[in-house]
PDB file of N, CA and C in Angstrom:
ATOM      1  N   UNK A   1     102.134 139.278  51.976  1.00  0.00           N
ATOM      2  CA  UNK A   1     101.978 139.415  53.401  1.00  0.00           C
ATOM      3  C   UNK A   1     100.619 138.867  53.858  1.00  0.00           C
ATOM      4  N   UNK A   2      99.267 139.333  52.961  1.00  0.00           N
ATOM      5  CA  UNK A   2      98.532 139.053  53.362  1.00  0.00           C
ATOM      6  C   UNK A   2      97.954 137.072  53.427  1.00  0.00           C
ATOM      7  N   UNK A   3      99.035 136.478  52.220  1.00  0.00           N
ATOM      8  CA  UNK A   3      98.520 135.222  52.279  1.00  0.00           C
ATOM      9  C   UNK A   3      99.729 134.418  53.557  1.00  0.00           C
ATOM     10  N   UNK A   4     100.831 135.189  54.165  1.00  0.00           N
ATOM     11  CA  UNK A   4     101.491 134.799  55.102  1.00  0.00           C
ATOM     12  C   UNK A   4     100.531 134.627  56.688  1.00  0.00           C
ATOM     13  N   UNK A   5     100.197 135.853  56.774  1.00  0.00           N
ATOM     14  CA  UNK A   5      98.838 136.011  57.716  1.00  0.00           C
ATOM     15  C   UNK A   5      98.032 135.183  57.474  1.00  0.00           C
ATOM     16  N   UNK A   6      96.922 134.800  56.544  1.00  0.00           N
ATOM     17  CA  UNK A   6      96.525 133.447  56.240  1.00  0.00           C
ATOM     18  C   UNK A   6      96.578 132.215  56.616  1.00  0.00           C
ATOM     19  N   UNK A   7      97.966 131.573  56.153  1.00  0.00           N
ATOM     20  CA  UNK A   7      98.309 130.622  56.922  1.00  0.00           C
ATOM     21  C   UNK A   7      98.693 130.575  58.083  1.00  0.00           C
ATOM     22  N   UNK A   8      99.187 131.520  58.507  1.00  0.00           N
ATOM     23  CA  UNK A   8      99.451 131.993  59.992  1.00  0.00           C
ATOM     24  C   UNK A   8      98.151 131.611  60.988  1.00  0.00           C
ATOM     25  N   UNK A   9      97.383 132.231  60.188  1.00  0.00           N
ATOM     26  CA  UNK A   9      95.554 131.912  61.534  1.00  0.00           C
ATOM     27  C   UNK A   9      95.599 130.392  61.344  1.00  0.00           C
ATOM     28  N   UNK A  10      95.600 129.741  59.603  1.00  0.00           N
ATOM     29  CA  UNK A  10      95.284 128.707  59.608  1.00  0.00           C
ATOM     30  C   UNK A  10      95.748 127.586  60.283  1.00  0.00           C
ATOM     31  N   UNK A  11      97.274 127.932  60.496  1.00  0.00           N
ATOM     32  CA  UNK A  11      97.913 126.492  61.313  1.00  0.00           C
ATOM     33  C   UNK A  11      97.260 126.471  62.533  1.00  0.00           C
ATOM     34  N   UNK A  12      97.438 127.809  63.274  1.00  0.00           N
ATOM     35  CA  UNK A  12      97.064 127.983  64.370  1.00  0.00           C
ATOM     36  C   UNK A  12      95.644 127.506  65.066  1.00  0.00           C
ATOM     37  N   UNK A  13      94.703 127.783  64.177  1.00  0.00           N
ATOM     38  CA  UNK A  13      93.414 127.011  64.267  1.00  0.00           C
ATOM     39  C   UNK A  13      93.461 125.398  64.100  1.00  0.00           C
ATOM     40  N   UNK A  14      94.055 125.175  62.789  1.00  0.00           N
ATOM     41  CA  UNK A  14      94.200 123.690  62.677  1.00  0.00           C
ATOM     42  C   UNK A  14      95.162 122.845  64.050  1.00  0.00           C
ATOM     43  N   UNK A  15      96.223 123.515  64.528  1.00  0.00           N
ATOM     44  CA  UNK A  15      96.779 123.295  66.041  1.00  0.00           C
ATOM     45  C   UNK A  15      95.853 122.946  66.919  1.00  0.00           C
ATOM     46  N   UNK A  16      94.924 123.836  67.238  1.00  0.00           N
ATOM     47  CA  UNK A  16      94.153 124.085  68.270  1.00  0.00           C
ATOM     48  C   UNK A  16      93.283 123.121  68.349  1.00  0.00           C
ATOM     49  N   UNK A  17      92.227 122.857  66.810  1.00  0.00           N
ATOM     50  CA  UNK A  17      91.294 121.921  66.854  1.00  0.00           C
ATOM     51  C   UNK A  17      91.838 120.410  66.891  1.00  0.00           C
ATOM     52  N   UNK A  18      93.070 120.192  66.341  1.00  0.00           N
ATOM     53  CA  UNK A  18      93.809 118.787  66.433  1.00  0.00           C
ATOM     54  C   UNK A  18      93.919 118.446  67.857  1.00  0.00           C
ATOM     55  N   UNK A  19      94.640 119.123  68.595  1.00  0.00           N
ATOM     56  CA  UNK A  19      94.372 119.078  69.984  1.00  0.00           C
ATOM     57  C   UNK A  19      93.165 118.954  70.587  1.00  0.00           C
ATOM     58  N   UNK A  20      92.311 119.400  70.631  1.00  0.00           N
ATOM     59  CA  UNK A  20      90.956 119.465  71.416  1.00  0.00           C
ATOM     60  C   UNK A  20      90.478 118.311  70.346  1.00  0.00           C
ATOM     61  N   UNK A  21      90.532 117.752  69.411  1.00  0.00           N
ATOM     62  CA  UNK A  21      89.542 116.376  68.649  1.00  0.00           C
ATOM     63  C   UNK A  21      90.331 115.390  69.468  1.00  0.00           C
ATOM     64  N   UNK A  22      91.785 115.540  69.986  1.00  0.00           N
ATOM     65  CA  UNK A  22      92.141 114.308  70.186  1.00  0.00           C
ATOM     66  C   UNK A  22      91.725 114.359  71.771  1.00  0.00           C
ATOM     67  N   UNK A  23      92.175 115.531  72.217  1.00  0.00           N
ATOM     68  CA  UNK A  23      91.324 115.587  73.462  1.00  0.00           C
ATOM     69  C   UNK A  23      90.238 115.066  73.959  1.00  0.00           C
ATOM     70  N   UNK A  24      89.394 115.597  73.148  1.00  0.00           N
ATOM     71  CA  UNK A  24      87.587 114.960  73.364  1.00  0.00           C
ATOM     72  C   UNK A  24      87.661 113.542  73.194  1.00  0.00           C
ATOM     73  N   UNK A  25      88.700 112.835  72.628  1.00  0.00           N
ATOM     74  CA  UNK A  25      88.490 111.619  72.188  1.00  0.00           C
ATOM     75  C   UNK A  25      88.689 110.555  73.340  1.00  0.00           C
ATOM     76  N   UNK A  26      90.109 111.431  74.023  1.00  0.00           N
ATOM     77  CA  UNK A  26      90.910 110.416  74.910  1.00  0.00           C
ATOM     78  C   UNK A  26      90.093 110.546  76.092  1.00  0.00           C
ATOM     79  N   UNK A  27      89.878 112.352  76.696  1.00  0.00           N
ATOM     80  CA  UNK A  27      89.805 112.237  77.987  1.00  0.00           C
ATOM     81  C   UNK A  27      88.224 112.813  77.891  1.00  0.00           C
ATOM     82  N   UNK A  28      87.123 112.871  77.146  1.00  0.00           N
ATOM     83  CA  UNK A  28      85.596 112.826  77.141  1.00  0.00           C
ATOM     84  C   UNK A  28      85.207 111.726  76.964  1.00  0.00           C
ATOM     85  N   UNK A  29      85.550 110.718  76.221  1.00  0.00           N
ATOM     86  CA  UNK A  29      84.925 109.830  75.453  1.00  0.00           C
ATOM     87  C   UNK A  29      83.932 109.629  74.423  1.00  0.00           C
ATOM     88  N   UNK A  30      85.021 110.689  73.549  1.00  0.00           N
ATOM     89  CA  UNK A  30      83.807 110.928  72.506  1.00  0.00           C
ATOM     90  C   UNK A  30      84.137 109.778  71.475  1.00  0.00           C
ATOM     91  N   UNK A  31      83.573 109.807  70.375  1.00  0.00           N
ATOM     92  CA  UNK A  31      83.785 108.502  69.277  1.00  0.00           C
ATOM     93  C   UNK A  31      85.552 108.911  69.095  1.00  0.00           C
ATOM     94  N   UNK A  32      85.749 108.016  68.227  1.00  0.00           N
ATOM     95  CA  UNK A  32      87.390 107.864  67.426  1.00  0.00           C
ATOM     96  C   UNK A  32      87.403 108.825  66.449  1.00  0.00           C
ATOM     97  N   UNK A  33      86.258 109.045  66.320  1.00  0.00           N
ATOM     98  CA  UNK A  33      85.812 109.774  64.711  1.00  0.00           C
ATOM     99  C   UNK A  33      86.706 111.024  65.546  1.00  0.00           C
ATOM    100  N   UNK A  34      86.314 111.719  66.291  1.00  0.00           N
ATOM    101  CA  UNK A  34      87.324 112.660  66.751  1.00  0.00           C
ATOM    102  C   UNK A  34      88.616 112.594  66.791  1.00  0.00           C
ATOM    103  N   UNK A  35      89.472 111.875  67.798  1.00  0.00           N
ATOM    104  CA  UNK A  35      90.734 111.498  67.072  1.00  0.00           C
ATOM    105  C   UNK A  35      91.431 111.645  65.844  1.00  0.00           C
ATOM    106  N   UNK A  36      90.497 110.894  65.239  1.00  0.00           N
ATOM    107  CA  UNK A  36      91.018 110.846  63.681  1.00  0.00           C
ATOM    108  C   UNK A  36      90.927 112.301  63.001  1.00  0.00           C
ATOM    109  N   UNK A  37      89.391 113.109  63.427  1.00  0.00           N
ATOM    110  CA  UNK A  37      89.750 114.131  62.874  1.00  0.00           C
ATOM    111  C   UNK A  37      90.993 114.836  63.394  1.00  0.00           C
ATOM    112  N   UNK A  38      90.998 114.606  64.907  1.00  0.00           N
ATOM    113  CA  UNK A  38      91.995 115.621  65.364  1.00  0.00           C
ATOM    114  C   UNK A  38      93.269 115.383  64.785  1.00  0.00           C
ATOM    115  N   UNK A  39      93.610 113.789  64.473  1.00  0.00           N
ATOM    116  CA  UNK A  39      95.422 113.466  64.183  1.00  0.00           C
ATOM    117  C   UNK A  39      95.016 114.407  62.502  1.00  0.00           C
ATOM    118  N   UNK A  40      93.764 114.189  61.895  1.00  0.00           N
ATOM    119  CA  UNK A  40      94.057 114.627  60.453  1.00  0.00           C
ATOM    120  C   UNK A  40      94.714 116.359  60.359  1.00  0.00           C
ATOM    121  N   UNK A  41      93.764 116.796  61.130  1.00  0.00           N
ATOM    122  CA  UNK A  41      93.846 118.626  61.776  1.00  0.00           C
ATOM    123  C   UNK A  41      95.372 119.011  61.901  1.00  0.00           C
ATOM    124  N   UNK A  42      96.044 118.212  62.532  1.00  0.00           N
ATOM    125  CA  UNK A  42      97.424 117.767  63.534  1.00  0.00           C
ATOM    126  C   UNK A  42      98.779 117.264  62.379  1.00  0.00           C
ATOM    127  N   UNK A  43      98.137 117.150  61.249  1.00  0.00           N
ATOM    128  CA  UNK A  43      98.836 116.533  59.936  1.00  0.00           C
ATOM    129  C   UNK A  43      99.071 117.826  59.574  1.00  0.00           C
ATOM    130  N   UNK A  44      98.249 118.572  59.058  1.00  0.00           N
ATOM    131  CA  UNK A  44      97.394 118.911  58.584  1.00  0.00           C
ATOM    132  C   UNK A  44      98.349 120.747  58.752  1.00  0.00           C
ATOM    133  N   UNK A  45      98.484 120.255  60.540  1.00  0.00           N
ATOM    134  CA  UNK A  45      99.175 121.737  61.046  1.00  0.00           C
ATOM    135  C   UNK A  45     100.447 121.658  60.665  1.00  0.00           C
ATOM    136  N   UNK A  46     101.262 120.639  60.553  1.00  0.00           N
ATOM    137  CA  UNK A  46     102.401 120.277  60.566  1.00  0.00           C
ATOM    138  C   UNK A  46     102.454 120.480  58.783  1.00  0.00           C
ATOM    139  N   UNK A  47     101.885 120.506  57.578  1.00  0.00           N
ATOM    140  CA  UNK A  47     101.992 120.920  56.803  1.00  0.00           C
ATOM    141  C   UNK A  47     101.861 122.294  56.091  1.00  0.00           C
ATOM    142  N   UNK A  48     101.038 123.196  56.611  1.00  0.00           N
ATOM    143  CA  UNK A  48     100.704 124.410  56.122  1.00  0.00           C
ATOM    144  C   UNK A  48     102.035 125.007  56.249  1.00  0.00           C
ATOM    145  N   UNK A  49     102.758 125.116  57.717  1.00  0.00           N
ATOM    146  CA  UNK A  49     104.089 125.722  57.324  1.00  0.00           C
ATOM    147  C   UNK A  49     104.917 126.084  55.681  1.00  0.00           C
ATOM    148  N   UNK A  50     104.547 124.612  55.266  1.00  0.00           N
ATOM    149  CA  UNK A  50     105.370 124.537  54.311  1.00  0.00           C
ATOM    150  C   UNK A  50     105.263 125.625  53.183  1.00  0.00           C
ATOM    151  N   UNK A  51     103.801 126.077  53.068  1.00  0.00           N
ATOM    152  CA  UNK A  51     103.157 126.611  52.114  1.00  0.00           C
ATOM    153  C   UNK A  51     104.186 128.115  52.117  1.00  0.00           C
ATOM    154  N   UNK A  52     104.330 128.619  53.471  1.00  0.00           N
ATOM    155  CA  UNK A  52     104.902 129.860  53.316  1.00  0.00           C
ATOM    156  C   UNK A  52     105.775 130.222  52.653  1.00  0.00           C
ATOM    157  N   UNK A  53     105.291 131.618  52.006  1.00  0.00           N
ATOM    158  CA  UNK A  53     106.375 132.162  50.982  1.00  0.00           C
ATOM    159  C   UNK A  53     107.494 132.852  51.880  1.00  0.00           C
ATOM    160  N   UNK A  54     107.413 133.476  53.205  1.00  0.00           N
ATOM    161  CA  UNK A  54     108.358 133.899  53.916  1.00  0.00           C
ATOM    162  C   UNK A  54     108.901 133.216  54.457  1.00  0.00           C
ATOM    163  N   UNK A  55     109.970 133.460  54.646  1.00  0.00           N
ATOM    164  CA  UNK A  55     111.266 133.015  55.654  1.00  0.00           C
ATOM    165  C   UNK A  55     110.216 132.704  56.647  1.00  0.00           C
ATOM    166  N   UNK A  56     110.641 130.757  56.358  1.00  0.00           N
ATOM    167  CA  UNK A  56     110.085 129.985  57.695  1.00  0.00           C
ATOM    168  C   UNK A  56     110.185 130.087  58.445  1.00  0.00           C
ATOM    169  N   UNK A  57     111.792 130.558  59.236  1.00  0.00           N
ATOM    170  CA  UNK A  57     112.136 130.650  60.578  1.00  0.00           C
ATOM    171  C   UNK A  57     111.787 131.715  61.113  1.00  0.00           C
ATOM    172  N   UNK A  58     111.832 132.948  60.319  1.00  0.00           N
ATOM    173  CA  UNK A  58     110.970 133.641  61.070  1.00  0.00           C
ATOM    174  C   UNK A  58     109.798 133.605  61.513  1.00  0.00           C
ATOM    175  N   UNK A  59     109.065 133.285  60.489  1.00  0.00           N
ATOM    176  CA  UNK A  59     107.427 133.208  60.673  1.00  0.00           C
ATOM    177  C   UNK A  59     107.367 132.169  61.711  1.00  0.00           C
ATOM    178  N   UNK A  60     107.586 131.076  62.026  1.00  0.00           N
ATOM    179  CA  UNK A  60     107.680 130.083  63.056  1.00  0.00           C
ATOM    180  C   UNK A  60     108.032 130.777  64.321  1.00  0.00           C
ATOM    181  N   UNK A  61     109.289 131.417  64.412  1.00  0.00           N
ATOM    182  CA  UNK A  61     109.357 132.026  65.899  1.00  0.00           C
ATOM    183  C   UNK A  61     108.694 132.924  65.991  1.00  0.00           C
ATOM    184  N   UNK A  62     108.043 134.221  65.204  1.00  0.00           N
ATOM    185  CA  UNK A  62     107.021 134.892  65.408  1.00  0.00           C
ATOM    186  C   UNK A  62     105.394 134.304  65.956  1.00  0.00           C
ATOM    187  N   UNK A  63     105.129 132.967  65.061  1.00  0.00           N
ATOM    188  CA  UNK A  63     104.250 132.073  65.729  1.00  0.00           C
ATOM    189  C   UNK A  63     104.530 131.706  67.346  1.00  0.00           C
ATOM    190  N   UNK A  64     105.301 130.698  67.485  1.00  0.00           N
ATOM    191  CA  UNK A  64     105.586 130.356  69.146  1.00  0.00           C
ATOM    192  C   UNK A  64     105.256 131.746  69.478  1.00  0.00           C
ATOM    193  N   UNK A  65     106.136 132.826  69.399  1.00  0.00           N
ATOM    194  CA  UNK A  65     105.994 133.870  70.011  1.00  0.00           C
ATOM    195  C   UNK A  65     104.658 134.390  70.549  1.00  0.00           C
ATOM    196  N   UNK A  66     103.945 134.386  69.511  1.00  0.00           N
ATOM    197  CA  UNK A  66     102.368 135.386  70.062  1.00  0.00           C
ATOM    198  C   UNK A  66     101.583 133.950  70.430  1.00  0.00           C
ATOM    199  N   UNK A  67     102.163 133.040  70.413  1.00  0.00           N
ATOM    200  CA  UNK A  67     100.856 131.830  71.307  1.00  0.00           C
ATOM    201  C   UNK A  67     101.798 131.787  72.456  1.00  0.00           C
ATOM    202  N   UNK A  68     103.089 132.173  72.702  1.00  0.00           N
ATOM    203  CA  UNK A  68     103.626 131.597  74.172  1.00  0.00           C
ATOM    204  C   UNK A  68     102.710 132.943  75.076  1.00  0.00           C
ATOM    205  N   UNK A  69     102.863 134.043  74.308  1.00  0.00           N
ATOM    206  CA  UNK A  69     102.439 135.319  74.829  1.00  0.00           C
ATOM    207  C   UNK A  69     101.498 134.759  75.451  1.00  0.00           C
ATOM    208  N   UNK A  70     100.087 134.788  74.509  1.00  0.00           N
ATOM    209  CA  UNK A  70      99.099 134.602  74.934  1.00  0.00           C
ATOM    210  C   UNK A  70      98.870 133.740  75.856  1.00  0.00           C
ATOM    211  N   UNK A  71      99.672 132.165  75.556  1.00  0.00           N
ATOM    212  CA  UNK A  71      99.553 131.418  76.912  1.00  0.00           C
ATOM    213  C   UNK A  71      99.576 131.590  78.098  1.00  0.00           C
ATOM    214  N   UNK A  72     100.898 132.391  78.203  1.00  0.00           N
ATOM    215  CA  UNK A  72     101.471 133.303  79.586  1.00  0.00           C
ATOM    216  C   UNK A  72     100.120 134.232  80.481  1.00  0.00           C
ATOM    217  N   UNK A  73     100.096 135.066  78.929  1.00  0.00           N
ATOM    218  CA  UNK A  73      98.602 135.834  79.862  1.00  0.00           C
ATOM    219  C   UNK A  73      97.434 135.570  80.175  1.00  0.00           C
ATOM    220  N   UNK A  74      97.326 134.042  79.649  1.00  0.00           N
ATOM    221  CA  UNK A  74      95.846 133.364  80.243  1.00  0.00           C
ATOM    222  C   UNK A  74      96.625 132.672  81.450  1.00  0.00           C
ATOM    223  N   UNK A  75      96.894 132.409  81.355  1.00  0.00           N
ATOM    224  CA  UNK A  75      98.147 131.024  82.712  1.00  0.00           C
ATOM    225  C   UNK A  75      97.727 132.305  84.074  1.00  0.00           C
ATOM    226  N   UNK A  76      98.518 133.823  83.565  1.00  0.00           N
ATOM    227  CA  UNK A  76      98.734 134.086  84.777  1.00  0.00           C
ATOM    228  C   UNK A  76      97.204 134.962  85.413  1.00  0.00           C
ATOM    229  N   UNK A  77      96.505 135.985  84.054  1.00  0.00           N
ATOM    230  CA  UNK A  77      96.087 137.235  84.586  1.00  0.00           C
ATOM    231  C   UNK A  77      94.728 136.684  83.934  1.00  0.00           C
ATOM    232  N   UNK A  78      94.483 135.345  83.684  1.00  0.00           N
ATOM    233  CA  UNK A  78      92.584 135.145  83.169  1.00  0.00           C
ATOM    234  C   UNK A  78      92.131 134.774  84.989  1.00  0.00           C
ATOM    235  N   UNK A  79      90.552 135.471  84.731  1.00  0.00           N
ATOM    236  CA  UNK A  79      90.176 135.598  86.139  1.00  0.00           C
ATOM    237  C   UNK A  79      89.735 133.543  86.388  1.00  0.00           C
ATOM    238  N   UNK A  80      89.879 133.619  87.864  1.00  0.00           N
ATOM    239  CA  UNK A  80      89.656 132.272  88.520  1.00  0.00           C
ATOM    240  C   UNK A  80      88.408 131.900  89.292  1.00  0.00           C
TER     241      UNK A  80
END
C-alpha cells in the first residue's frame, strides 16, 4: 500500500512539473531546456503507472478522482 501511495504522489508531481516546464517554455520564454525537461517529466508520468502493483484501473480512477476534486475546489471556492 505504502509503495502504491508512492507512486501515486510521484506521477502526480511528475504531471504537474511536465506541465509547468513546458509551460514556462512556451508561454514565459524560458530556454528549451525547460520543455525538454518538462516533455522528459511528461514521459516520465505516463510511465510510473506502470510500476503499480495494484489494480491499475482502480488506482487511475482514484487518481483523476482526488485531482478532479481538487481542481473543482480551487476553480470554484479559492479566494479572487
Amino acid at each position: 500500500m505504502i509503495q502504491s501511495i508512492f507512486y501515486f504522489i510521484i506521477a502526480g508531481i511528475f504531471e504537474i512539473g511536465g506541465g509547468y516546464g513546458i509551460w514556462l517554455w512556451l508561454r514565459e520564454d524560458r530556454s528549451i531546456l525547460y520543455g525538454v525537461a518538462g516533455s522528459l517529466l511528461l514521459i516520465l508520468y505516463g510511465y510510473i503507472p506502470t510500476l503499480q502493483t495494484e489494480n491499475f484501473g482502480r488506482v487511475y480512477a482514484a487518481y483523476g478522482g482526488i485531482f478532479a476534486l481538487i481542481g473543482v475546489g480551487t476553480i470554484l471556492y479559492a479566494p479572487r
